[in-house]
Protein backbone atom coordinates (compact mmCIF):
# COMPACT_ATOMS: atom_id res chain seq x y z
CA UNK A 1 6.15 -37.05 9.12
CA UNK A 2 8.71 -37.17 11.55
CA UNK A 3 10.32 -39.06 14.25
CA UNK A 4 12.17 -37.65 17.56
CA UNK A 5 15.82 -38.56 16.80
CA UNK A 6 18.84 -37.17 18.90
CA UNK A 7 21.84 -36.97 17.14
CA UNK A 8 25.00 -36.30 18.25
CA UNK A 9 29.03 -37.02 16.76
CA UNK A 10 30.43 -40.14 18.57
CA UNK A 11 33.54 -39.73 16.47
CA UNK A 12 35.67 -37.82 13.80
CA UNK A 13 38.54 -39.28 12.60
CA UNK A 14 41.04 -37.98 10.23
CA UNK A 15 44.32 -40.39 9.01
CA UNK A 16 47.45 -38.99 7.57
CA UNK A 17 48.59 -42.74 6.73
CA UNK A 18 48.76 -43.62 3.17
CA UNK A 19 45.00 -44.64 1.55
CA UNK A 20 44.85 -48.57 1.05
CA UNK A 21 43.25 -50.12 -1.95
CA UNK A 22 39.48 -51.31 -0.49
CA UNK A 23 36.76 -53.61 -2.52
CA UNK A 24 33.97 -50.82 -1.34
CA UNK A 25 36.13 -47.74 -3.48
CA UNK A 26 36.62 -44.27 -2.18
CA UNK A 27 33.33 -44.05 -0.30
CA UNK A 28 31.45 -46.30 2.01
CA UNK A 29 28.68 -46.36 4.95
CA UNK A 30 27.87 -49.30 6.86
CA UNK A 31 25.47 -49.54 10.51
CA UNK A 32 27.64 -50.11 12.95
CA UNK A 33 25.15 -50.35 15.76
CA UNK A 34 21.60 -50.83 16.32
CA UNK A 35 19.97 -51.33 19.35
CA UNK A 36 15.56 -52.14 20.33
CA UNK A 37 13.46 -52.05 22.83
CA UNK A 38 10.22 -51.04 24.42
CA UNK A 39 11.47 -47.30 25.42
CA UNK A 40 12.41 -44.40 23.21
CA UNK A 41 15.85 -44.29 24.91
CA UNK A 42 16.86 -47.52 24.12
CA UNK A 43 16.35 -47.12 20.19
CA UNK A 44 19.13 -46.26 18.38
CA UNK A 45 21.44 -46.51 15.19
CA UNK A 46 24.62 -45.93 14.66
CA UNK A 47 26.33 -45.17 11.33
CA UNK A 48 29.95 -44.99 10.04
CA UNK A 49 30.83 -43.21 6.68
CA UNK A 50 34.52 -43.58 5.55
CA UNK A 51 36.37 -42.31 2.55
CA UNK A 52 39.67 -42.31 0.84
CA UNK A 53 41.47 -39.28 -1.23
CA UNK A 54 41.43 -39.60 -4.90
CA UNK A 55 44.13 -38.29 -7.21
CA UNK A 56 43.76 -34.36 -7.28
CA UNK A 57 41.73 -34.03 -4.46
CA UNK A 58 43.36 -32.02 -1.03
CA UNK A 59 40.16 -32.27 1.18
CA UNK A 60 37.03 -34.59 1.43
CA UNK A 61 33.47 -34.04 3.36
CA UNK A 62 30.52 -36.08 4.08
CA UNK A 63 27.11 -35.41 4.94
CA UNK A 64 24.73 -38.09 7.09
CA UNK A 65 21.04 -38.23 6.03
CA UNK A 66 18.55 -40.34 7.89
CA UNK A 67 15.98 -41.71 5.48
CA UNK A 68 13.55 -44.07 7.57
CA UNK A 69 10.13 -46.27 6.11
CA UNK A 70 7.45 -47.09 8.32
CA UNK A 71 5.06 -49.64 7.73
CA UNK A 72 2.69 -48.76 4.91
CA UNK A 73 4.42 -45.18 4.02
CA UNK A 74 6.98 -44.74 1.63
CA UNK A 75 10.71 -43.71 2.36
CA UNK A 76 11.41 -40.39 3.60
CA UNK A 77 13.83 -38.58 4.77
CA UNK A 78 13.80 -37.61 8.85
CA UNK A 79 14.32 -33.86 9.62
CA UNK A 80 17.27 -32.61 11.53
CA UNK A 81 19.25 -29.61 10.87
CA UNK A 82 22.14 -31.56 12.66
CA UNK A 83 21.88 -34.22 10.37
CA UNK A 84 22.55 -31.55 7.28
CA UNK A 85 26.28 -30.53 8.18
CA UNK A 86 29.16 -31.39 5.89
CA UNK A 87 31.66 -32.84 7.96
CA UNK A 88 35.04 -31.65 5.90
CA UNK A 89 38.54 -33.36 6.53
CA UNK A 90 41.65 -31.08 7.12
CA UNK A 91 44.07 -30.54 3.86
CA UNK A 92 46.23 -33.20 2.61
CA UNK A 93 44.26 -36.66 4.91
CA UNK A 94 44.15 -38.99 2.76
CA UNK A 95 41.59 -41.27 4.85
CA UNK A 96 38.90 -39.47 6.40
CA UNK A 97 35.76 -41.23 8.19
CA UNK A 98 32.92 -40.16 10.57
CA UNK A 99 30.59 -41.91 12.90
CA UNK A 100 27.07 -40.53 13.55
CA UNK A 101 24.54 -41.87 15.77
CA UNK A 102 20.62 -41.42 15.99
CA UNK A 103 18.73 -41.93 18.84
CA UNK A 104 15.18 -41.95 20.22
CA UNK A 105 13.76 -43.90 17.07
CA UNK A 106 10.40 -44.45 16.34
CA UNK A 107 9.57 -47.93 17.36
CA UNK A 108 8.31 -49.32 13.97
CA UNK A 109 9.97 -48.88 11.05
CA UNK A 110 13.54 -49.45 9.06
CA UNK A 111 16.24 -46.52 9.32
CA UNK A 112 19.12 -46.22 6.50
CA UNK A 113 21.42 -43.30 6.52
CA UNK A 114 22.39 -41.97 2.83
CA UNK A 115 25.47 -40.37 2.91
CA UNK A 116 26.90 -38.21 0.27
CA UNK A 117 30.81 -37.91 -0.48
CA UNK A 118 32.93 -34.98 -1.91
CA UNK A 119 36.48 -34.53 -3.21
CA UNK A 120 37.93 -30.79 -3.60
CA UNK A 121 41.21 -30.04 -5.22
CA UNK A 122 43.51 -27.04 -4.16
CA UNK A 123 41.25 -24.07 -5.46
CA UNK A 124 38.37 -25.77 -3.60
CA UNK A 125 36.38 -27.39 -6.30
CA UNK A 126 34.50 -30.29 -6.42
CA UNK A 127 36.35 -33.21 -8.28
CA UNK A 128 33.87 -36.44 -7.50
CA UNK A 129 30.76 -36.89 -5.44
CA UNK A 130 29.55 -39.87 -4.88
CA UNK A 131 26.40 -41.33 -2.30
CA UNK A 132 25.96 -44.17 -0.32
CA UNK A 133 23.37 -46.43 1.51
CA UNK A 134 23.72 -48.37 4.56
CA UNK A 135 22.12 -51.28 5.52
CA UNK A 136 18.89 -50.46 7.82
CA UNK A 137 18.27 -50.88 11.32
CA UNK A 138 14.90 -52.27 12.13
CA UNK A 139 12.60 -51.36 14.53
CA UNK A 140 9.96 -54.21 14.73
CA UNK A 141 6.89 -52.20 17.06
CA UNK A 142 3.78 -51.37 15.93
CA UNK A 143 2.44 -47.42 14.97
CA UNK A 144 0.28 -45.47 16.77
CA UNK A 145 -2.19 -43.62 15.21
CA UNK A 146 -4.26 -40.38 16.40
CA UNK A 147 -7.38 -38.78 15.99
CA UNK A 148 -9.54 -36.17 17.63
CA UNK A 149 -12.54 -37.86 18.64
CA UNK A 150 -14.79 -34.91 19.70
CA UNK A 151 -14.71 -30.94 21.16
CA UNK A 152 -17.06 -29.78 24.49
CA UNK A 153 -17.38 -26.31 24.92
CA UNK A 154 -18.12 -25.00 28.75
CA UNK A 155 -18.43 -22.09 30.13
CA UNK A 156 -14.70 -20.53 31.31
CA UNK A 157 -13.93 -18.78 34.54
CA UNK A 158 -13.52 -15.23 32.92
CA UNK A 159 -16.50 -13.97 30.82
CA UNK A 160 -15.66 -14.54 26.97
CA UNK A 161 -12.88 -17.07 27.95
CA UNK A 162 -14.83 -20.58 27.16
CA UNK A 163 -13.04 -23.80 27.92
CA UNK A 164 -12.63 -26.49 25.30
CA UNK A 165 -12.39 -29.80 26.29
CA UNK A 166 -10.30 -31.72 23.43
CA UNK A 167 -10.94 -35.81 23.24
CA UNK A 168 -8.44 -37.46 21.71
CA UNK A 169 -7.58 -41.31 21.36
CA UNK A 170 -4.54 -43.99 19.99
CA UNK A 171 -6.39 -46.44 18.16
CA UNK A 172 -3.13 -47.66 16.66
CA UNK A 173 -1.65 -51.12 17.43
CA UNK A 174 1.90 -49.17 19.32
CA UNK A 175 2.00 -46.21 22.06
CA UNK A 176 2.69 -42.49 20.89
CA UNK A 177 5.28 -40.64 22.43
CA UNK A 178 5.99 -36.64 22.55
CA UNK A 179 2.90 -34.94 20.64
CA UNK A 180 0.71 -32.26 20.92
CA UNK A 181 -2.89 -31.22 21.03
CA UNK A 182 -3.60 -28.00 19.14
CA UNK A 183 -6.92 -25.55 19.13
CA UNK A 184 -7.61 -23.31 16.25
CA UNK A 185 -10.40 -20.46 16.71
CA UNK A 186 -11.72 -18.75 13.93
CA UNK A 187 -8.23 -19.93 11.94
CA UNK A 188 -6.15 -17.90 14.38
CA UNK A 189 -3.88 -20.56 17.40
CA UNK A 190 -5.63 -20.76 20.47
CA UNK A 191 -4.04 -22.99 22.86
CA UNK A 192 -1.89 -26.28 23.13
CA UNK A 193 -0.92 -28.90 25.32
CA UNK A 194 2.29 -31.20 25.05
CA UNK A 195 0.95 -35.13 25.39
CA UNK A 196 4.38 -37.08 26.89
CA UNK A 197 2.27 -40.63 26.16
CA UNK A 198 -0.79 -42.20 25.10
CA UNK A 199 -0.84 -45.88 24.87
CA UNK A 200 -2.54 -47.80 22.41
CA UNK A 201 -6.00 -48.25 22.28
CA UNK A 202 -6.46 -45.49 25.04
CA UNK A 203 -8.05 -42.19 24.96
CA UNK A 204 -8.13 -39.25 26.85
CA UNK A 205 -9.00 -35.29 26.99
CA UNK A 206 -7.54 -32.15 28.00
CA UNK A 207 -8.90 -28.56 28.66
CA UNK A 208 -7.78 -25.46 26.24
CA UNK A 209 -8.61 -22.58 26.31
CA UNK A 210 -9.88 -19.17 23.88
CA UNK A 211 -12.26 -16.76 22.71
CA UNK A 212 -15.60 -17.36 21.62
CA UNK A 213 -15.34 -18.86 18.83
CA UNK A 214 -17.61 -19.12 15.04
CA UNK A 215 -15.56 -22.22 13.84
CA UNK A 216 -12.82 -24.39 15.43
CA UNK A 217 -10.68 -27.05 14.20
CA UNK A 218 -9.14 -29.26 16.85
CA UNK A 219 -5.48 -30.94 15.73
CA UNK A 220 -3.00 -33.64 17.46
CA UNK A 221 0.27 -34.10 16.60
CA UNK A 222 0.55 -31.07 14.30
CA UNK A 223 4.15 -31.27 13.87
CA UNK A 224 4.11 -34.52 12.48
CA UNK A 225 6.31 -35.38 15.50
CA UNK A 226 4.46 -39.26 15.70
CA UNK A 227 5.07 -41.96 12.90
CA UNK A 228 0.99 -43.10 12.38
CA UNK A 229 -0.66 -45.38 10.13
CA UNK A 230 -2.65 -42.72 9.36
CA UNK A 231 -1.88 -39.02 8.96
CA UNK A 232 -4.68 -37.84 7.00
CA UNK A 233 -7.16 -38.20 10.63
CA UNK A 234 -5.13 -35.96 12.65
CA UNK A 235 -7.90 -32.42 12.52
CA UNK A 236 -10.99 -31.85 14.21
CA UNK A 237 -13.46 -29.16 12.34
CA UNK A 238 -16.53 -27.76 13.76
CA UNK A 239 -18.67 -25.14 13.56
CA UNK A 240 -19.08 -23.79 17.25
């Protein structure tokens, strides 16, 4: 499962000034920010990892993870390849922090980020790692959750071309936001259509297209882009 998330480097920072004793040690993350609401653009966390040099080490890096829980699921962590850099300090900083903010957040669900810490001496080996855990930003909504509700095959405009009308519904408690709606023919992709919205409790349908088909399966949100209640009711099979 994932969420839509944004993420982008607010601010680097990088102190030559001597290292001051702190109750926290080396390492720390704490949320800085985190703002609600009803749209995906007001949703947002923002984190702020800081560490101090330790004796032997010449450079330190950091590296953000987003680990969010939605109601009823387990943690896990959200995808991002720009959430996966090491963010490394210049040689000889002895106080080295980084702020890092997600955006676009599902709105159900509590976000942490989990941060992990290293310290390299001169030849560039790792002396201490260490990981952190800030406190989580809650998003109090409700999930969506989506299912194909049926498949209509008519007759296309070109001859072997049939269109497939795809019904789909939210009959989760919150409104889904950025999926898609997938047809499989005979186990080979077909078509797809990108979904901006369906609210709760609505349903609608939308026209794919393919060759005549001896089975089809029918799929929303097949990236796993939509936080549900349910993910297991997401596929469609028939036999045509």
């Amino acid at each position: 499962m994932r969420t839509r998330i944004l993420c982008g480097l607010v601010l680097a920072l990088a102190l030559g000034a001597p290292a001051a004793a702190r109750a926290d040690g080396p390492s720390s993350v704490h949320l800085k920010e985190c703002a609600t609401g009803s749209e995906p653009s007001q949703r947002s966390a923002t984190y702020q990892a800081w560490m101090h040099s330790v004796p032997g080490s010449v450079r330190m890096a950091l590296r953000f993870r987003l680990v969010a829980q939605y109601p009823g699921h387990r943690p896990q962590a959200v995808g991002s390849s720009k959430l996966g850099k090491w963010h490394r300090s210049h040689s000889g900083v002895t106080r080295y922090g980084y702020r890092q903010t997600v955006k676009e957040l599902a709105a159900a669900g509590s976000y942490r980020a989990v941060v992990k810490f290293r310290w390299y001496d001169a030849d560039h080996q790792v002396i201490r790692r260490a990981k952190r855990v800030s406190e989580a930003c809650v998003q109090k909504g409700q999930l969506p959750n989506l299912v194909i509700t049926g498949v209509h095959i008519s007759r296309g405009m070109a001859p072997g071309s049939p269109v497939y009308r795809v019904s789909f519904a939210n009959t989760g408690k919150g409104d889904a936001e950025g999926f898609s709606v997938a047809l499989f023919v005979d186990g080979a992709l077909a078509d797809s259509r990108r979904i901006e919205r369906l609210d709760a409790g609505k349903s609608a349908t939308v026209d794919l297209t393919g060759p005549r088909c001896h089975r089809l399966r029918a799929v929303v949100d097949r990236e796993n882009a939509v936080p549900e209640t349910d993910e297991s009711d997401n596929s469609y099979k028939s036999r045509c």
